[in-house]
N, C-alpha and C. Protein backbone atom coordinates (compact mmCIF):
# COMPACT_ATOMS: atom_id res chain seq x y z
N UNK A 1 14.54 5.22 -25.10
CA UNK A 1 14.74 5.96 -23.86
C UNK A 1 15.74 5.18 -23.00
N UNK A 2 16.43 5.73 -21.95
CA UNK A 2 18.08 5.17 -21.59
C UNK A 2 17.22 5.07 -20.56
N UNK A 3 17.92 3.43 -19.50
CA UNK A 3 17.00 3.49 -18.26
C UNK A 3 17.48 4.51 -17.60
N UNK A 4 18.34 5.27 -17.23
CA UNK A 4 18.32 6.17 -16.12
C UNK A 4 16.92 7.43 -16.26
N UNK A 5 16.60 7.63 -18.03
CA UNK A 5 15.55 8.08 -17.90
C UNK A 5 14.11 7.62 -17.87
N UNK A 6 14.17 6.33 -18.03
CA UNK A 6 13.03 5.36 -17.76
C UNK A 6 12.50 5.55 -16.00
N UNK A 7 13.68 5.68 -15.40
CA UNK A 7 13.91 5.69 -13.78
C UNK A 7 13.31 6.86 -13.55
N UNK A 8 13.97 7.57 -14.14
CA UNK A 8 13.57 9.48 -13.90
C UNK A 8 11.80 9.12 -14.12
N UNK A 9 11.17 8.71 -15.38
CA UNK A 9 9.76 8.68 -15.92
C UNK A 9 9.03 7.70 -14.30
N UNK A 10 9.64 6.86 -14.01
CA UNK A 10 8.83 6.16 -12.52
C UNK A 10 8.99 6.95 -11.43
N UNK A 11 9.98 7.13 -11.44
CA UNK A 11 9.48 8.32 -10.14
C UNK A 11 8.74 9.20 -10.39
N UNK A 12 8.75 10.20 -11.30
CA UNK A 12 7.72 11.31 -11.60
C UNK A 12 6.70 10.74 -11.38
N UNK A 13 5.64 9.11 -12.00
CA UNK A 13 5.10 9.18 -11.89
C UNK A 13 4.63 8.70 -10.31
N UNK A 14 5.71 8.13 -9.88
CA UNK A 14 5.25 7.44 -8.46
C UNK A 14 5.10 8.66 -7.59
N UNK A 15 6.01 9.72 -7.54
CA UNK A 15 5.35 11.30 -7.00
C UNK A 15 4.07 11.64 -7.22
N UNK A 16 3.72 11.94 -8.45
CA UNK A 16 2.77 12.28 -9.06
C UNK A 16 1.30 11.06 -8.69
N UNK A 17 1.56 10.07 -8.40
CA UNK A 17 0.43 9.18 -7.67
C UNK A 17 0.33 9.48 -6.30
N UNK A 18 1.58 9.53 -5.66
CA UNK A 18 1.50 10.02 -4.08
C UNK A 18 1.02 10.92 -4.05
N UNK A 19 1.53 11.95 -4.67
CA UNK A 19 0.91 13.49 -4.80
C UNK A 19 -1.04 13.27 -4.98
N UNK A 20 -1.22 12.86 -5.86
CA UNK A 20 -3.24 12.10 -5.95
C UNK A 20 -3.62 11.68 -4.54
N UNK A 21 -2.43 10.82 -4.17
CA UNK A 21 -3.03 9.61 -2.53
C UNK A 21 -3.46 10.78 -1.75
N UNK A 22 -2.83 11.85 -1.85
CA UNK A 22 -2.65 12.86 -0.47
C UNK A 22 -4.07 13.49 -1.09
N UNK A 23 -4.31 14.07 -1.88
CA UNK A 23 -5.52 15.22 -2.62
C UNK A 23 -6.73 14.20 -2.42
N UNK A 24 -6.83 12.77 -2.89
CA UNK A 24 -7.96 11.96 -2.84
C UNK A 24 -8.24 11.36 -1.77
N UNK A 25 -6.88 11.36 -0.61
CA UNK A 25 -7.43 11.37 0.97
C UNK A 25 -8.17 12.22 1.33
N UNK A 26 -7.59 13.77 1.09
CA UNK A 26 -8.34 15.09 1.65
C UNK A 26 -9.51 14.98 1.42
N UNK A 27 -9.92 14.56 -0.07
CA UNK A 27 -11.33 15.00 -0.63
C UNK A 27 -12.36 14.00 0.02
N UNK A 28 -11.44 12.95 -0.34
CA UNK A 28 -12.64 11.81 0.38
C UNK A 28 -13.08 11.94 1.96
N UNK A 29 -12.42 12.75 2.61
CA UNK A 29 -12.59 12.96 4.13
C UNK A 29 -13.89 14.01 4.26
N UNK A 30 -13.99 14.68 2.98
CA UNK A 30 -15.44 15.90 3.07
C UNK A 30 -16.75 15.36 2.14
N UNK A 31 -16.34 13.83 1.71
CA UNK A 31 -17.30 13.31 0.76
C UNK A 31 -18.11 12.20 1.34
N UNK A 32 -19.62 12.11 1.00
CA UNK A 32 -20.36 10.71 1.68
C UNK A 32 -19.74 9.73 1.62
N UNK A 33 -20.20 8.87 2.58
CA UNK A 33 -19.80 7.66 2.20
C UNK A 33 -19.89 6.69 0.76
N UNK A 34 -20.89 7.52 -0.22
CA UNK A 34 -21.44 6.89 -1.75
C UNK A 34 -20.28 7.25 -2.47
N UNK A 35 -19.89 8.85 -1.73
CA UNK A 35 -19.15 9.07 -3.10
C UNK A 35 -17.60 8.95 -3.02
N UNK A 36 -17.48 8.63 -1.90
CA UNK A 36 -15.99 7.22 -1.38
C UNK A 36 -16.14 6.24 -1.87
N UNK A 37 -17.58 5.48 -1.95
CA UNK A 37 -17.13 4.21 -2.42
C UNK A 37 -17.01 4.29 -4.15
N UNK A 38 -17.70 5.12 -4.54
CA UNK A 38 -17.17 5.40 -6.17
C UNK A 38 -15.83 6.02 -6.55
N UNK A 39 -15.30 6.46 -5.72
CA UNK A 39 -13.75 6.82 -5.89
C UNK A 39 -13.38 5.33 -5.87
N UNK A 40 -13.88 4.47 -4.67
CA UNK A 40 -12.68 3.28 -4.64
C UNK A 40 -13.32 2.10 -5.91
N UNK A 41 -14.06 2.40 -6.01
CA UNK A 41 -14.49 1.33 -7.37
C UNK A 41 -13.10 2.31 -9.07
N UNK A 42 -13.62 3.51 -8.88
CA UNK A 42 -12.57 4.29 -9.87
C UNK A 42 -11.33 4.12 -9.60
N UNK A 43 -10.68 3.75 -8.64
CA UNK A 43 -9.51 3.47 -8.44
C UNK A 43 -8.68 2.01 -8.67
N UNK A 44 -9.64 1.34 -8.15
CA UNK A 44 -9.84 0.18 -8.46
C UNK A 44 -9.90 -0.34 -10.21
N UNK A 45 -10.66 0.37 -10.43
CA UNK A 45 -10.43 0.53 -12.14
C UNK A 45 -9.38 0.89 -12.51
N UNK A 46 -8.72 2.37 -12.53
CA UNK A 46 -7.25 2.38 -12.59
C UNK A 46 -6.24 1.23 -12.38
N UNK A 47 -6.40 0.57 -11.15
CA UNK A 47 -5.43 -0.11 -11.05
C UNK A 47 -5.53 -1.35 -11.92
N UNK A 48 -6.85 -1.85 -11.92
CA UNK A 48 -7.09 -3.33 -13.16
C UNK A 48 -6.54 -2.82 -14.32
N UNK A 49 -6.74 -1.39 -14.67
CA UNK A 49 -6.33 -1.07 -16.02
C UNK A 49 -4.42 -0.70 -16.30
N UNK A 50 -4.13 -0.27 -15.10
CA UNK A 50 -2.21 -0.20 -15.11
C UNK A 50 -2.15 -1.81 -15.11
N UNK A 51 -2.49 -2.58 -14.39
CA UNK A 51 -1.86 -3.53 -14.13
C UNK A 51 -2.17 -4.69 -15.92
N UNK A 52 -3.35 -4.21 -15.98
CA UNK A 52 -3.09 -5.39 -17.77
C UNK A 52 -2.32 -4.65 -18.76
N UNK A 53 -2.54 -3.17 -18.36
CA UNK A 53 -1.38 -2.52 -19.18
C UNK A 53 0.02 -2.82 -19.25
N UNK A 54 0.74 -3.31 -17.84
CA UNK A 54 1.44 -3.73 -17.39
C UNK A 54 2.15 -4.84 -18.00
N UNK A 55 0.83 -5.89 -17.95
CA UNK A 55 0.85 -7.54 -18.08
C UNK A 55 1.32 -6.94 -19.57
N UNK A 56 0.72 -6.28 -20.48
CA UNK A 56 0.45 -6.43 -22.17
C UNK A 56 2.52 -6.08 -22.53
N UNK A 57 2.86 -5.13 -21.60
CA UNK A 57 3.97 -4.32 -21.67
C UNK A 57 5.27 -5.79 -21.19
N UNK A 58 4.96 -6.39 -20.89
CA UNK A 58 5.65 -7.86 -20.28
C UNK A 58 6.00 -7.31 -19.18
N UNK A 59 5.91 -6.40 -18.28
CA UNK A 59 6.66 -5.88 -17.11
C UNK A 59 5.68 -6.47 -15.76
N UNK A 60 4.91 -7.40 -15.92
CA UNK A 60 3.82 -8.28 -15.18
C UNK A 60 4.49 -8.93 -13.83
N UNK A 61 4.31 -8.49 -12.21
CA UNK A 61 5.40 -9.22 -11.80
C UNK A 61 4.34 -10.18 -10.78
N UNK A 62 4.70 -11.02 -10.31
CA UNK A 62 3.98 -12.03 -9.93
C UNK A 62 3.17 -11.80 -8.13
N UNK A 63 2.09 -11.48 -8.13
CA UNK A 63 1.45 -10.60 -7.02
C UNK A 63 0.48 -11.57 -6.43
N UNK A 64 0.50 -12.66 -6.46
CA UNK A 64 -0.41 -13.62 -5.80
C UNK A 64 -0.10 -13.62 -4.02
N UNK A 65 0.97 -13.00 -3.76
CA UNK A 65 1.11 -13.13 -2.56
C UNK A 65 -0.91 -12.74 -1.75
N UNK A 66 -0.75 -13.36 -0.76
CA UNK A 66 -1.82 -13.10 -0.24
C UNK A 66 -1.93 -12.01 1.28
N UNK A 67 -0.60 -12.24 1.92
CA UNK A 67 -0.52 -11.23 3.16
C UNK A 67 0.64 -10.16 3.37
N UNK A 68 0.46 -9.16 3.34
CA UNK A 68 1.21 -7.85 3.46
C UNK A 68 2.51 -8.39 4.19
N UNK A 69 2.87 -9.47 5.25
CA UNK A 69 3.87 -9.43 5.73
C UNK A 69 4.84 -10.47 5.43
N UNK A 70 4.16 -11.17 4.04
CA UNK A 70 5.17 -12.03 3.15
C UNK A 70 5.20 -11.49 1.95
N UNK A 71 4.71 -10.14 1.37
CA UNK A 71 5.21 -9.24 0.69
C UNK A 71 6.49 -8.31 0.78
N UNK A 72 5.91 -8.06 2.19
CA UNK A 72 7.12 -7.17 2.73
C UNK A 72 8.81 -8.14 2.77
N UNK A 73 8.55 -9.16 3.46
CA UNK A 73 9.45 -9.72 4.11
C UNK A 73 10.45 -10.62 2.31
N UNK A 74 9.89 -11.00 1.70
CA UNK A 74 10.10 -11.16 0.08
C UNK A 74 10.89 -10.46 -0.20
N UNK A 75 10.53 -8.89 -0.50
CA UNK A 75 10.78 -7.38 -1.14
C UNK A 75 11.87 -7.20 -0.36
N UNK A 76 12.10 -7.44 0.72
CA UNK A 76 13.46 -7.08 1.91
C UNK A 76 14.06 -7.88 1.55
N UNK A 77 14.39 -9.40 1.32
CA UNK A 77 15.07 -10.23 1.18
C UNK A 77 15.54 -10.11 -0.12
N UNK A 78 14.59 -9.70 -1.48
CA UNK A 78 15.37 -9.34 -2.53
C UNK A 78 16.00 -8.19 -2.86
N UNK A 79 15.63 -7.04 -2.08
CA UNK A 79 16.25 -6.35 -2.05
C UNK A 79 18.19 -5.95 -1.28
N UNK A 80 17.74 -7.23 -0.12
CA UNK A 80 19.24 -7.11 0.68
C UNK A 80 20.06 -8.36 -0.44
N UNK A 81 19.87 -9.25 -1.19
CA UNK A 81 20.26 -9.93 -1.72
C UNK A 81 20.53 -8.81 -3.45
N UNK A 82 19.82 -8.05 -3.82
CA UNK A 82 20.42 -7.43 -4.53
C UNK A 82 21.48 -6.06 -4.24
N UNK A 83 21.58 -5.29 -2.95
CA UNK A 83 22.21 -4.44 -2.60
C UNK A 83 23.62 -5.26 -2.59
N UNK A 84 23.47 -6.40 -1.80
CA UNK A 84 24.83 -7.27 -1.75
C UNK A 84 25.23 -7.75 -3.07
N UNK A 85 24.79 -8.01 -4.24
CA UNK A 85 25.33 -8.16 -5.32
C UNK A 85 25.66 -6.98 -5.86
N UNK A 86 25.36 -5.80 -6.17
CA UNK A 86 26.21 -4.76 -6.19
C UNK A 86 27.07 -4.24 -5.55
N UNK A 87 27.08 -4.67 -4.10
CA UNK A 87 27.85 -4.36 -3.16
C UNK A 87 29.50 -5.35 -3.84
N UNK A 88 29.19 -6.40 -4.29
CA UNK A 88 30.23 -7.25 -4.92
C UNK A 88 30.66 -6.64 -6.42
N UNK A 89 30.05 -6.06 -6.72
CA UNK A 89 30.39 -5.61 -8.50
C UNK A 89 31.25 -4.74 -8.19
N UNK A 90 31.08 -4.03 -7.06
CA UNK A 90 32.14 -2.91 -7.38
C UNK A 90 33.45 -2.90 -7.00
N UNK A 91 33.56 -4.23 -7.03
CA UNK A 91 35.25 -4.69 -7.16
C UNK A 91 35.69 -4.71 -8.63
N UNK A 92 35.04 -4.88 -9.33
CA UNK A 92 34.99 -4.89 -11.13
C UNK A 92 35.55 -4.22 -11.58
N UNK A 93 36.46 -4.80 -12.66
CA UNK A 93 37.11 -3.13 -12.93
C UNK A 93 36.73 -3.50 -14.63
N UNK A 94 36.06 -4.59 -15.10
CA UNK A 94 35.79 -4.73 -16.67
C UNK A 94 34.94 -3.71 -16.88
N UNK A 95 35.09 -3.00 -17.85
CA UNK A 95 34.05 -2.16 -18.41
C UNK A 95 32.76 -2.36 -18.78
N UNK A 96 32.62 -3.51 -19.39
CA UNK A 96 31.80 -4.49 -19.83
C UNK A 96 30.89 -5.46 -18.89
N UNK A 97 31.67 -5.63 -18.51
CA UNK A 97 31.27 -6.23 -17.02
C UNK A 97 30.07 -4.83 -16.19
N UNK A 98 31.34 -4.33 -16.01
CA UNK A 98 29.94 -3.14 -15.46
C UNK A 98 29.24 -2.56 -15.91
N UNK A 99 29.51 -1.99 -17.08
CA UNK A 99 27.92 -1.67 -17.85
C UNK A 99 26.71 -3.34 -17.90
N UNK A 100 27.50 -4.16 -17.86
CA UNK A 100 25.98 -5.03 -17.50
C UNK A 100 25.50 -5.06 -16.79
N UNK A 101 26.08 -5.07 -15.54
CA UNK A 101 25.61 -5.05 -13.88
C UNK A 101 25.12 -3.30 -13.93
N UNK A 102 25.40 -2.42 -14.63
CA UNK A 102 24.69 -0.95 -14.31
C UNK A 102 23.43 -0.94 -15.08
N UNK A 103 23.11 -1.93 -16.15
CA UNK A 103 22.05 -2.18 -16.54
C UNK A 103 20.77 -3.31 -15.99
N UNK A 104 21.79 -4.41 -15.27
CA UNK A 104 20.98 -5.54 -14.51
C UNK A 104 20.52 -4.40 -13.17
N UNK A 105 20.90 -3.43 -12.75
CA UNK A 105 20.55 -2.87 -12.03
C UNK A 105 19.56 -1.58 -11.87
N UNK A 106 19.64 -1.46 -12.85
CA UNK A 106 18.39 -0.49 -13.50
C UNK A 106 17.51 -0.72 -13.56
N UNK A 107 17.33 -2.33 -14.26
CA UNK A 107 16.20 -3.37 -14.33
C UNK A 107 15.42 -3.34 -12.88
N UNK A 108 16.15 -3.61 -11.94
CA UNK A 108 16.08 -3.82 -10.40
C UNK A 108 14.87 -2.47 -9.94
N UNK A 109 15.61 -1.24 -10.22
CA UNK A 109 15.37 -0.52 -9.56
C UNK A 109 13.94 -0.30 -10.95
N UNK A 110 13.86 -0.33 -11.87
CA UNK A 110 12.55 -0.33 -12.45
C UNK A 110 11.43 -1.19 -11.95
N UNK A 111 11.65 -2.38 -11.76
CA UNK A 111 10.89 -3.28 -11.00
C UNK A 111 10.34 -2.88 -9.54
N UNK A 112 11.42 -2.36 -8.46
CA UNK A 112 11.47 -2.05 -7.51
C UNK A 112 10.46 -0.96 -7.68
N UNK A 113 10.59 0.14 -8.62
CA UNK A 113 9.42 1.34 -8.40
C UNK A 113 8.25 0.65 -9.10
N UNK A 114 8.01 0.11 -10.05
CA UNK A 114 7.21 -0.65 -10.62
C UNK A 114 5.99 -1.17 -9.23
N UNK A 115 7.03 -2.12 -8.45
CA UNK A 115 6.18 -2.34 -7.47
C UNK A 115 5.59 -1.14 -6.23
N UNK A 116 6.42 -0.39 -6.01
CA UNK A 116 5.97 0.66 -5.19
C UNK A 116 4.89 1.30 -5.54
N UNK A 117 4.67 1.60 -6.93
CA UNK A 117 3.54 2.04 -7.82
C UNK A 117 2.12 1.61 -7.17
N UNK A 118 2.28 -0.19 -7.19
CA UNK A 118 1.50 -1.16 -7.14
C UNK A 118 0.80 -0.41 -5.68
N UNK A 119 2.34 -0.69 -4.57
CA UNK A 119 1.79 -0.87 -3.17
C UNK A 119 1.24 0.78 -2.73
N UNK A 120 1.44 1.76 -3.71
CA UNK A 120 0.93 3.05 -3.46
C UNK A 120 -0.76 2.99 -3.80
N UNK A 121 -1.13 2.01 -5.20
CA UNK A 121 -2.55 1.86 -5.12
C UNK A 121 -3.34 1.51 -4.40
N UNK A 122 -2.92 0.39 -3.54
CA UNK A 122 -3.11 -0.44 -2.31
C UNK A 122 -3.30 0.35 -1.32
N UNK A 123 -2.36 1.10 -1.08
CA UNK A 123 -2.41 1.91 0.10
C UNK A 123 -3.56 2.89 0.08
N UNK A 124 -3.75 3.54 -1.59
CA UNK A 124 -4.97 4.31 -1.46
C UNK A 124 -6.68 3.38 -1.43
N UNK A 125 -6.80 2.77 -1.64
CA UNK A 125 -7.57 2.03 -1.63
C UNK A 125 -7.88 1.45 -0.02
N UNK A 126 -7.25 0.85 0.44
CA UNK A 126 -7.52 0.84 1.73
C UNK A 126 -7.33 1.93 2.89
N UNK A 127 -6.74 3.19 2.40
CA UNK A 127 -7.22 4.63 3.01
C UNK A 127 -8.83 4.83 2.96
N UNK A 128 -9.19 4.67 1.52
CA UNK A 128 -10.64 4.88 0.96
C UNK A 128 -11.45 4.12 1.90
N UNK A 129 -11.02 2.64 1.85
CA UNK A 129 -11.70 1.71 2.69
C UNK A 129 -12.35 2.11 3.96
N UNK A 130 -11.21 2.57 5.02
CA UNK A 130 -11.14 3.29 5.98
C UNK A 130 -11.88 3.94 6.10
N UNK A 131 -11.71 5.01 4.94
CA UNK A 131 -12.38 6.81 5.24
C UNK A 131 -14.28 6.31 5.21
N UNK A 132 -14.32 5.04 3.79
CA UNK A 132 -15.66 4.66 4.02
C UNK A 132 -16.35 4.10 5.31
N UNK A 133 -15.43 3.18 5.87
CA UNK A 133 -16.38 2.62 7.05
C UNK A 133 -16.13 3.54 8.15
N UNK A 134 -15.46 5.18 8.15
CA UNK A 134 -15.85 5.78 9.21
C UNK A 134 -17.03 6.57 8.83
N UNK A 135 -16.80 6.88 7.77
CA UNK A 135 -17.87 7.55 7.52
C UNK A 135 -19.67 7.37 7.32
N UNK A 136 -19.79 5.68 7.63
CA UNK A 136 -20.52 4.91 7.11
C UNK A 136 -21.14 4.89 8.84
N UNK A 137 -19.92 4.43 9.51
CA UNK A 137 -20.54 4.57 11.49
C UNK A 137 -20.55 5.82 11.99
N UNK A 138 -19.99 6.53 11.23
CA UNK A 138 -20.13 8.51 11.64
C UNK A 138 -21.94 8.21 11.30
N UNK A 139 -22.57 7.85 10.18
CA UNK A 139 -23.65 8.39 9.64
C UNK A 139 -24.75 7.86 10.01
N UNK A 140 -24.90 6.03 10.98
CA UNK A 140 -25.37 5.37 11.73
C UNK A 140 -25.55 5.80 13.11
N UNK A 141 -24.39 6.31 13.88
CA UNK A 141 -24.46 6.75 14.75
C UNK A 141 -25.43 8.43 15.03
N UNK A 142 -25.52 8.92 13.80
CA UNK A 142 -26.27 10.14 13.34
C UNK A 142 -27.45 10.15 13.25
N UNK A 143 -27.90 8.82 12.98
CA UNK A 143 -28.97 8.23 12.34
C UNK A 143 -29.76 7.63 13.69
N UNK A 144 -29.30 7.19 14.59
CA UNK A 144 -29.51 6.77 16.00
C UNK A 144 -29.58 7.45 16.82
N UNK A 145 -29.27 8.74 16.74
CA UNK A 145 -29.26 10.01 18.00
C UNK A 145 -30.54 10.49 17.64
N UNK A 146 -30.83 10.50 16.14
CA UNK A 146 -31.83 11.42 15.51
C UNK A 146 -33.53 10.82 15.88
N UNK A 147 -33.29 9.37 16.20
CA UNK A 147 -34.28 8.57 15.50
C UNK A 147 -34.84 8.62 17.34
């Protein structure tokens, strides 16, 4: 498969997960708090299971970061450090030359959705989180009017 259609296959699926985030927000907003937290244990599973799938596939990228704003700030910095190296290639006029850099760059942008993938699981998961502990003081507070 040619990366431009490797690229095409990550986005579909990174749509196609956003597209879930949005349907498994909705649902979880009309579901107990039990059966939120079994979505986020199932999700949670999904993601242990992409991610050794991942690791097995060698495409494993190194996620120990511990806080969202040295993730972010990382991902910006390699990203403006790779826009500017293409920003330099396209003085190139080797053929050769640029089909490597149109392939070192493919790589990029596979990685790049690769991780978005990641930070889309994340994001649903701590939606879930959310939807649980409102729903958890929605049902306390219910529980206290009643009593």
């Amino acid at each position: 498969m040619s990366e431009p259609d490797r690229v095409r296959e990550y986005v579909d699926n990174l749509q196609e997960q956003v597209n879930h985030l949005k349907t498994a927000m909705d649902l979880a907003r009309k579901e107990s708090s039990e059966q939120v937290r079994s979505r986020i244990q199932q999700v949670k599973a999904d993601m242990a299971a992409q991610e050794s799938a991942s690791e097995r596939a060698g495409h494993a990228a190194d996620r120990a970061q511990s806080k969202w704003q040295s993730i972010r700030a990382n991902a910006a910095a390699n990203a403006r450090d790779m826009h500017d190296r293409m920003g330099r290639k396209r003085d190139e006029l080797d053929a050769k030359s640029a089909e490597q850099d149109a392939e070192g760059a493919e790589e990029d942008a596979l990685d790049a959705l690769g991780f978005a993938q990641w930070a889309v699981g994340q994001a649903e998961v701590s939606i879930l989180d959310a939807i649980d502990a409102r729903a958890w003081a929605d049902e306390r507070a219910a529980a206290t009017q009643t009593s």
